[in-house]
PDB file of N, CA and C in Angstrom:
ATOM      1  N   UNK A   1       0.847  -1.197   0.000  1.00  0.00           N
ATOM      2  CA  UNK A   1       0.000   0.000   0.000  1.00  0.00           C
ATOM      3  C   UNK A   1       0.883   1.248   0.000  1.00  0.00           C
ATOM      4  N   UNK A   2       0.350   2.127  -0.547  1.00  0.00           N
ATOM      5  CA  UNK A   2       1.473   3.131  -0.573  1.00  0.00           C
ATOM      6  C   UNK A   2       1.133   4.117   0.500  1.00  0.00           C
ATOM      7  N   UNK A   3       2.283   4.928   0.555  1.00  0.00           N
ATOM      8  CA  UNK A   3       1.905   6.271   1.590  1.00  0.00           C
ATOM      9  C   UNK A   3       0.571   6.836   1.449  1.00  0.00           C
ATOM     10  N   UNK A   4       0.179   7.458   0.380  1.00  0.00           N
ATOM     11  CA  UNK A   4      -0.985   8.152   0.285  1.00  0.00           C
ATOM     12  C   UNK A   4      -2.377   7.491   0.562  1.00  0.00           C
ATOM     13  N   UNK A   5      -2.248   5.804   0.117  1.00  0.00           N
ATOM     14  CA  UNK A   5      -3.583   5.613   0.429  1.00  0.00           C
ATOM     15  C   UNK A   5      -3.336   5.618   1.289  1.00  0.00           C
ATOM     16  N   UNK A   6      -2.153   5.022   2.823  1.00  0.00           N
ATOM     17  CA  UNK A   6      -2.544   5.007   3.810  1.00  0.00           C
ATOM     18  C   UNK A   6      -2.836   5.537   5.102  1.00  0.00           C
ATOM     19  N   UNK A   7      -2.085   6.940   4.099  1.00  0.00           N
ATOM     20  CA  UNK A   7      -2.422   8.481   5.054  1.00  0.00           C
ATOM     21  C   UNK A   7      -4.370   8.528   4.858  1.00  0.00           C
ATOM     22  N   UNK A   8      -4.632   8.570   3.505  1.00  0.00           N
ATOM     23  CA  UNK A   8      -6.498   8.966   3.264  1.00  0.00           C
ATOM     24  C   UNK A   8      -7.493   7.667   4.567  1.00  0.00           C
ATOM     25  N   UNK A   9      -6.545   6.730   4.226  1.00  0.00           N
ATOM     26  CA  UNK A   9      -7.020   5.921   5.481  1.00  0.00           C
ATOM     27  C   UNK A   9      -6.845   6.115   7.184  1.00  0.00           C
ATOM     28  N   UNK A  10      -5.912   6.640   7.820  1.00  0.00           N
ATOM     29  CA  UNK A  10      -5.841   7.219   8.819  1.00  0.00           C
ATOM     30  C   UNK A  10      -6.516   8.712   8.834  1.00  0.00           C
ATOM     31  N   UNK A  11      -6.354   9.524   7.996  1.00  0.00           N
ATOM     32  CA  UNK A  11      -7.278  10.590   8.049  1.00  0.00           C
ATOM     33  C   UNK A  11      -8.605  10.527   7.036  1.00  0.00           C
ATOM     34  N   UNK A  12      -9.627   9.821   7.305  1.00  0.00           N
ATOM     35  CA  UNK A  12     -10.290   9.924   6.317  1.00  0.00           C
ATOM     36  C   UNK A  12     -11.152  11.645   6.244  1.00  0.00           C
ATOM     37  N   UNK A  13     -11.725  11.707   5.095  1.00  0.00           N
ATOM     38  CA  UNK A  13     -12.218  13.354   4.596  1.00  0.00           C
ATOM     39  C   UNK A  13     -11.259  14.063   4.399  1.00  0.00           C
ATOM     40  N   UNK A  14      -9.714  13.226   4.761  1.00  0.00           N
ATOM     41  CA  UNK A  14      -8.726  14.544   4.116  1.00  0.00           C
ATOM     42  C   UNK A  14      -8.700  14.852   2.553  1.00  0.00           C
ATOM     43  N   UNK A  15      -8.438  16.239   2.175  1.00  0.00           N
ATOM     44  CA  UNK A  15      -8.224  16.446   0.954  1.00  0.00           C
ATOM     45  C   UNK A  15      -6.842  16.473   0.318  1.00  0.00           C
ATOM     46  N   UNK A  16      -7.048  16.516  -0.781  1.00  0.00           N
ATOM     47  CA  UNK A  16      -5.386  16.184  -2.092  1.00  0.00           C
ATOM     48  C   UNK A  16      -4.747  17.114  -1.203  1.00  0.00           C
ATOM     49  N   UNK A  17      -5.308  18.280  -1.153  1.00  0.00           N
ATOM     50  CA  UNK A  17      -4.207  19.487  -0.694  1.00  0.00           C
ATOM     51  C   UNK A  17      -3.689  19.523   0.497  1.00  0.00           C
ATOM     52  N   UNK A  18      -4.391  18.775   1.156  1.00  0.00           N
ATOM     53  CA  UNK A  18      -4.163  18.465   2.863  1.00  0.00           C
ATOM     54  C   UNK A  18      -3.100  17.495   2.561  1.00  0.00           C
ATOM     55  N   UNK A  19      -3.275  16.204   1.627  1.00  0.00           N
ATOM     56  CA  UNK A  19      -2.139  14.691   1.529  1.00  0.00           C
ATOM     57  C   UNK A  19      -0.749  15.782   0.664  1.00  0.00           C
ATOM     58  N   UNK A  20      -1.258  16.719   0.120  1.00  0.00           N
ATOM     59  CA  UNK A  20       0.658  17.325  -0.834  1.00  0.00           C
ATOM     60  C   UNK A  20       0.782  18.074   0.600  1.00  0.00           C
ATOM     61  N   UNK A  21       0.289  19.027   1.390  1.00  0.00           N
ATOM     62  CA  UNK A  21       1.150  19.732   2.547  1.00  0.00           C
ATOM     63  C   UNK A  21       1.865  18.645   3.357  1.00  0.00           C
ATOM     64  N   UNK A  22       0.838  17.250   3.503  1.00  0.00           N
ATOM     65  CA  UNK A  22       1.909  16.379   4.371  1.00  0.00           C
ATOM     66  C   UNK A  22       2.775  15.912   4.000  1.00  0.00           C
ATOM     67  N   UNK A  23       2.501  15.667   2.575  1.00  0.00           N
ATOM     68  CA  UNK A  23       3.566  14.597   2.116  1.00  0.00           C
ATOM     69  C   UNK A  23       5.192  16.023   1.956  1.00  0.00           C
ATOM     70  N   UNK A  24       4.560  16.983   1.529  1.00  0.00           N
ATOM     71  CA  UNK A  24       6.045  18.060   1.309  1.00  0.00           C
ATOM     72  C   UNK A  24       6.851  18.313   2.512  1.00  0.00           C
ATOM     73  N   UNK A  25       5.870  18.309   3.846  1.00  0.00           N
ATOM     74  CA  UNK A  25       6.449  18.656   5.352  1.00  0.00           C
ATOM     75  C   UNK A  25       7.454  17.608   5.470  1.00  0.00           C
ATOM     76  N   UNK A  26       6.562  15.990   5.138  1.00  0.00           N
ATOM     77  CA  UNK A  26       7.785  14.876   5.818  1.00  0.00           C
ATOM     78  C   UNK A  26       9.208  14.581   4.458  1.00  0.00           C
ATOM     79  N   UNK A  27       9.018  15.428   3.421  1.00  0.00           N
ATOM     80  CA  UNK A  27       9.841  15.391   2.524  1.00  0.00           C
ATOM     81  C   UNK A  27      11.189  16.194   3.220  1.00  0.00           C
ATOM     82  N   UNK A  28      10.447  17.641   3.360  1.00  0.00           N
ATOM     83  CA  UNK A  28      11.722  18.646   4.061  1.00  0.00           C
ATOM     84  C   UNK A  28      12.012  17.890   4.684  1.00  0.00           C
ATOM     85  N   UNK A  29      11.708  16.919   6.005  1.00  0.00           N
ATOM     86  CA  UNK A  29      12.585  16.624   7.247  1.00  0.00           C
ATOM     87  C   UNK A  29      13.034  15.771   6.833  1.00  0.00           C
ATOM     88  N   UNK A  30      13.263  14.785   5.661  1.00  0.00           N
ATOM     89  CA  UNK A  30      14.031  13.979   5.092  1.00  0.00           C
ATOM     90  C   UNK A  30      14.750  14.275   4.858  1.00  0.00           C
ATOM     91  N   UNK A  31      14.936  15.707   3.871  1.00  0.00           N
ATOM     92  CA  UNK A  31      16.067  16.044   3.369  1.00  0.00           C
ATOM     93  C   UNK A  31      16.348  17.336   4.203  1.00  0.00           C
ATOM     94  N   UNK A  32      16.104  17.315   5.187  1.00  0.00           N
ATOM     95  CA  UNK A  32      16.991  18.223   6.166  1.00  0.00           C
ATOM     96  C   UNK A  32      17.907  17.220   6.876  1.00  0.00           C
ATOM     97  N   UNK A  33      17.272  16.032   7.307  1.00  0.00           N
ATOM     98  CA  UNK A  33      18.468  15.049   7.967  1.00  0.00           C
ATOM     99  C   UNK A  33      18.991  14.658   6.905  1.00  0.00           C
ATOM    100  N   UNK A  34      18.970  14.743   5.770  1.00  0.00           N
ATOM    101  CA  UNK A  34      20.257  13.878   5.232  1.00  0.00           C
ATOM    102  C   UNK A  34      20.856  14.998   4.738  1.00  0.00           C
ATOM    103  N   UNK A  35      20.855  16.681   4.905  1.00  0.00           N
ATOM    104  CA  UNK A  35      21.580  17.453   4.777  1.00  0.00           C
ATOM    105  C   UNK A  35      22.676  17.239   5.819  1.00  0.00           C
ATOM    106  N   UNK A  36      21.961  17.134   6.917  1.00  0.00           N
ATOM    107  CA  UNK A  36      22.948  17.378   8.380  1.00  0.00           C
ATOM    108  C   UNK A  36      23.914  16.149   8.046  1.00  0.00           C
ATOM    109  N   UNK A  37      23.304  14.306   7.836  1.00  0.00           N
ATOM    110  CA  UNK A  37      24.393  13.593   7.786  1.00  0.00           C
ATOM    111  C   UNK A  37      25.560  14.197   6.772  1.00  0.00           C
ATOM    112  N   UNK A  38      25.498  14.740   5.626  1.00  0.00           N
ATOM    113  CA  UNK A  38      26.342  15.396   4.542  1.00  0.00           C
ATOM    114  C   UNK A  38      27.501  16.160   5.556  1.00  0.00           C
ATOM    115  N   UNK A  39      27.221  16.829   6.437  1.00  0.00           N
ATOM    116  CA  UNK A  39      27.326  17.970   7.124  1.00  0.00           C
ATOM    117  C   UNK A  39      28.389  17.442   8.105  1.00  0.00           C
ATOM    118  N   UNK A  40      27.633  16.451   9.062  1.00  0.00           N
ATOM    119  CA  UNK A  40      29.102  15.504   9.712  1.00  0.00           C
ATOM    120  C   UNK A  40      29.611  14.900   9.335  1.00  0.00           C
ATOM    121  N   UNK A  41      29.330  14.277   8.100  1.00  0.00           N
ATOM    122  CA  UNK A  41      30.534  13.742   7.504  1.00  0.00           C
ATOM    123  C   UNK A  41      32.004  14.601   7.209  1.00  0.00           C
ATOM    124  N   UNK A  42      31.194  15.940   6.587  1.00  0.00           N
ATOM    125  CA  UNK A  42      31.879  16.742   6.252  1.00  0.00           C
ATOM    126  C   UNK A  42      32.828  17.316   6.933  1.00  0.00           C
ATOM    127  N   UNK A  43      32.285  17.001   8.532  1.00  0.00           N
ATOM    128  CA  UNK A  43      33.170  17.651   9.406  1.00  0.00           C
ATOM    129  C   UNK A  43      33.816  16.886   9.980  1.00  0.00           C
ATOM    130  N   UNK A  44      33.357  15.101   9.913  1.00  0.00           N
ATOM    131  CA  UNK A  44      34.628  14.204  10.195  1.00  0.00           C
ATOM    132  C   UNK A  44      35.894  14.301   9.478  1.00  0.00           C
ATOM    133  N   UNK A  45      36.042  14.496   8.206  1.00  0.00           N
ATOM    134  CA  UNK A  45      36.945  14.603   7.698  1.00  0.00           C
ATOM    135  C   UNK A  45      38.045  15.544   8.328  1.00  0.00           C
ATOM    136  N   UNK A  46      37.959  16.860   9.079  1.00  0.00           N
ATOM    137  CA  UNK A  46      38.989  17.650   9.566  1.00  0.00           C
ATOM    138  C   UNK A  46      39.231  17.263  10.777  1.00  0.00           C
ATOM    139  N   UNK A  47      38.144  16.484  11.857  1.00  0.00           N
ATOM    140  CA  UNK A  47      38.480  16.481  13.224  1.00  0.00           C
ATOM    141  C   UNK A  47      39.373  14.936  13.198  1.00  0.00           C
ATOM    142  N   UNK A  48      39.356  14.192  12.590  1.00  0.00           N
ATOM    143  CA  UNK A  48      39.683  12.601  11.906  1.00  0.00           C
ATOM    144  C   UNK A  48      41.223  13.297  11.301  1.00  0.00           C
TER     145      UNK A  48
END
């Protein structure tokens, strides 16, 4: 099952526009943590 149906199933009456704000929110925090891993890596390299 994919994400979306199973978000419309935990929230039912939600709308499309309600499932793209969630789905874009948990996108940013995806790619905000895998900015940060980029980030310590980046900074293992000088303290290493």
């Amino acid at each position: 099952m994919s994400s979306k149906a199973s978000y419309f199933q935990k929230n039912e009456g939600a709308t499309e526009a309600e499932y793209a704000n969630f789905s874009s929110s948990v996108g940013q925090k995806i790619d905000t943590s895998h900015k940060h891993q980029q980030l310590l890596r980046f900074a293992m390299q000088f303290i290493t």
